[in-house]
Protein backbone atom coordinates (compact mmCIF):
# COMPACT_ATOMS: atom_id res chain seq x y z
CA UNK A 1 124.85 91.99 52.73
CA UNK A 2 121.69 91.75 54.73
CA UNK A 3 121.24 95.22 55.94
CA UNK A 4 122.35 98.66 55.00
CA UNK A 5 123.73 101.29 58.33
CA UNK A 6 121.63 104.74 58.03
CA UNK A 7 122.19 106.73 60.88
CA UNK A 8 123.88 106.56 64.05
CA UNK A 9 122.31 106.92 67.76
CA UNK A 10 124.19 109.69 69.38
CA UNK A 11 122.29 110.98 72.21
CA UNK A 12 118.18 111.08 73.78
CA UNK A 13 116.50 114.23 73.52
CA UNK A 14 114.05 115.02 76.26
CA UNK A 15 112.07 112.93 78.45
CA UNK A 16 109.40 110.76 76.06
CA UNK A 17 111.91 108.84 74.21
CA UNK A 18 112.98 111.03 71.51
CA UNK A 19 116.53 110.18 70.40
CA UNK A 20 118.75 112.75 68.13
CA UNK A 21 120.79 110.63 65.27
CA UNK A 22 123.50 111.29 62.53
CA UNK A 23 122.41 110.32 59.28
CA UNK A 24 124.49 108.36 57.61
CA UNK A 25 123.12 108.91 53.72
CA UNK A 26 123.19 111.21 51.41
CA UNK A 27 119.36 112.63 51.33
CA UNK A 28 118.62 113.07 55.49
CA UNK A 29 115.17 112.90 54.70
CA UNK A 30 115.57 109.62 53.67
CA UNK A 31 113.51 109.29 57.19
CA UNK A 32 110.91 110.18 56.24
CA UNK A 33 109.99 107.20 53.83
CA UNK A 34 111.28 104.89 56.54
CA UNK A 35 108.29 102.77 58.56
CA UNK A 36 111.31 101.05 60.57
CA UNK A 37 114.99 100.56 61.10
CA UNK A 38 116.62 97.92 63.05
CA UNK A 39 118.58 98.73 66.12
CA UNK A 40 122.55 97.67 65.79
CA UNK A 41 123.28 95.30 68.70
CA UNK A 42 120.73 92.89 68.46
CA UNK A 43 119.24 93.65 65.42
CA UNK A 44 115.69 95.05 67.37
CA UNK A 45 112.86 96.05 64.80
CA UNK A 46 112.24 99.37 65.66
CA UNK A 47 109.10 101.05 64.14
CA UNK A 48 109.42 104.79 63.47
CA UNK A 49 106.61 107.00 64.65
CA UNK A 50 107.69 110.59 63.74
CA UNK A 51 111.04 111.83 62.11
CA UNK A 52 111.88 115.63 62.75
CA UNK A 53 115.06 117.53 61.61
CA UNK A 54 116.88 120.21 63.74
CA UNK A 55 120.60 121.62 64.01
CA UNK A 56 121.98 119.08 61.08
CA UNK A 57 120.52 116.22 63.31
CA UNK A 58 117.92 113.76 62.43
CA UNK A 59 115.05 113.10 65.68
CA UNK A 60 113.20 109.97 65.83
CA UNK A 61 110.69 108.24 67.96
CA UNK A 62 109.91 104.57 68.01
CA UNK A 63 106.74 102.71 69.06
CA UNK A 64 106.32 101.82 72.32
CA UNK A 65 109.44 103.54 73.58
CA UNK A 66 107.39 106.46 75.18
CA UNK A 67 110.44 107.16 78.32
CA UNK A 68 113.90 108.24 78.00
CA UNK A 69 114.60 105.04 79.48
CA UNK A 70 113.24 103.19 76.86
CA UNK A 71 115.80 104.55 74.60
CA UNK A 72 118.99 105.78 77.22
CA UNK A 73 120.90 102.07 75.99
CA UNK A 74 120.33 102.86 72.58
CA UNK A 75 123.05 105.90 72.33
CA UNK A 76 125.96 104.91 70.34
CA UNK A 77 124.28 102.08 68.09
CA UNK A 78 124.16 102.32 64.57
CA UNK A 79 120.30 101.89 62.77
CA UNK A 80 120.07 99.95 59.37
CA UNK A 81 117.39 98.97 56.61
CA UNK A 82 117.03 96.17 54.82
CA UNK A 83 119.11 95.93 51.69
CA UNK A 84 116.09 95.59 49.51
CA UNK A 85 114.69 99.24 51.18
CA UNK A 86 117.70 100.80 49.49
CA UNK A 87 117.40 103.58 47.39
CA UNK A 88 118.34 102.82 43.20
CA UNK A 89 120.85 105.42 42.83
CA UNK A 90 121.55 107.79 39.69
CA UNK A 91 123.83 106.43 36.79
CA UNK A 92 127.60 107.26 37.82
CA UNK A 93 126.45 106.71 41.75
CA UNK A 94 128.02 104.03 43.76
CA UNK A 95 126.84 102.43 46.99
CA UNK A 96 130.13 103.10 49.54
CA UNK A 97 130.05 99.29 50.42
CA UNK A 98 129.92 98.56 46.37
CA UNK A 99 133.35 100.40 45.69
CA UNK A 100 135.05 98.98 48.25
CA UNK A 101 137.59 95.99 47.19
CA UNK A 102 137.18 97.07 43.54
CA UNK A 103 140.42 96.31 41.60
CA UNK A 104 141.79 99.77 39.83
CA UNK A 105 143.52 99.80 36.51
CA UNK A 106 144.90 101.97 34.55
CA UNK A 107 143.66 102.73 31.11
CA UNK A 108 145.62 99.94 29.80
CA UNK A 109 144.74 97.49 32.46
CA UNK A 110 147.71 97.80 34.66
CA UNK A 111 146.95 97.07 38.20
CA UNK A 112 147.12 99.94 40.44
CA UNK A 113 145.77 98.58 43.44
CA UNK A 114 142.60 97.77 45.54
CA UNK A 115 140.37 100.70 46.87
CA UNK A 116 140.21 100.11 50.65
CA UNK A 117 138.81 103.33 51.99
CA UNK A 118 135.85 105.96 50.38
CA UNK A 119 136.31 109.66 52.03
CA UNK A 120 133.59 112.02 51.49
CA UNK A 121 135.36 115.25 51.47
CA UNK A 122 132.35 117.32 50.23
CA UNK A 123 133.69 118.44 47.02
CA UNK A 124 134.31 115.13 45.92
CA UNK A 125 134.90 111.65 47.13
CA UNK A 126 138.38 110.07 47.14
CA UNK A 127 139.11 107.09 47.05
CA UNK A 128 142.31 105.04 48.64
CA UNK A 129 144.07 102.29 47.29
CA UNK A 130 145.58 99.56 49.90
CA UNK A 131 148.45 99.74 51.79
CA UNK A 132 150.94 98.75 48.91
CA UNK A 133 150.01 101.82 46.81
CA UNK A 134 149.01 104.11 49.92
CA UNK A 135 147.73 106.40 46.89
CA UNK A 136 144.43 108.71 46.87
CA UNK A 137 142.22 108.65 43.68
CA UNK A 138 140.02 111.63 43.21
CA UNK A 139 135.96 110.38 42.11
CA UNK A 140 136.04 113.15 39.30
CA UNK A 141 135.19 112.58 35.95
CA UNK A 142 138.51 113.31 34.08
CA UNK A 143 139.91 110.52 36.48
CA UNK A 144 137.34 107.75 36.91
CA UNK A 145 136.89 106.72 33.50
CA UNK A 146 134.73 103.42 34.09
CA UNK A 147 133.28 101.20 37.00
CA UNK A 148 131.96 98.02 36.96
CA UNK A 149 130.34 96.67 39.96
CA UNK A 150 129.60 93.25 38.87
CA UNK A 151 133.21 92.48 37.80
CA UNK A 152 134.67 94.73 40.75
CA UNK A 153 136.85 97.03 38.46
CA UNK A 154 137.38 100.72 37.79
CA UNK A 155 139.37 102.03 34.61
CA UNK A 156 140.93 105.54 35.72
CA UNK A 157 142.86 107.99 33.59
CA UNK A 158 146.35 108.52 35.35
CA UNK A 159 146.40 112.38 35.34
CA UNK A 160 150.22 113.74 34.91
CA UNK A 161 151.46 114.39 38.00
CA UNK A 162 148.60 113.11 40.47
CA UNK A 163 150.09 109.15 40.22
CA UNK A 164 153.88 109.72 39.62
CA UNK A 165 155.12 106.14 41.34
CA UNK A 166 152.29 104.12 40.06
């Protein structure tokens, strides 16, 4: 994987080519350390020239994009670092695009299935296993028991109840 999505385009603010974005990370102000993203579509350099927060919403300005129509086109694309920009993450974190196609077992290695989908709920992420399991896993400690990236597994502890049919 070549580049990492950050943020989302979702509308222009004002006349002098401000544009308002979703984050798409964890830390917002993750911005802040950015000197440039690239620009979904065709993959345009863009070099960031102030970051401001407001209303849940991350602002940006580029250089040389000075006009709202310098940056109308842009609503709707998707911005993205390079993969080596990423942030290392905490023991026990997991990139979103790591966990996905990781093979889940059981504590004694029965296959349970393949996770195919990561929800951020707020409370805690879940999980959800392909289409022949159609079952949700809860990320919580007395569940996930292990993960290995490099060998694309993850132990969990079947909780009574929460896997009956699995």
């Amino acid at each position: 994987m070549d580049r990492i999505i950050v943020g989302r385009i979702v509308n222009t603010h004002g006349i002098n080519g401000e544009v308002k974005c979703v984050s798409m990370t964890d830390d917002p102000e993750r911005f802040e350390e950015l000197r440039y993203v690239y620009l979904d579509e065709k993959g345009d350099k863009l070099e960031i020239t102030s970051v401001r927060y407001a209303k849940g919403l991350v602002y940006l300005k580029f250089m040389g994009l000075g006009h709202i129509n310098d940056v109308e086109m842009f609503k709707g694309q998707y911005l993205s670092i390079d993969f080596e920009d990423r942030r290392e993450l905490p023991e026990d974190s997991y990139y979103l695009f790591d966990l996905l196609g990781i093979e889940v077992m059981d504590e004694n290695a029965n296959k349970l299935g393949v996770i195919t989908n990561v929800y951020q709920t707020g409370a805690n992420d879940v999980y959800e296993l392909d289409h022949d399991t159609n079952k949700l896993i809860p990320a919580i400690k007395e569940v996930v028991r292990h993960v290995d990236i490099n060998q694309k597994t993850m132990i969990i502890n079947k909780i009574e109840g929460l896997f009956d049919g699995i």
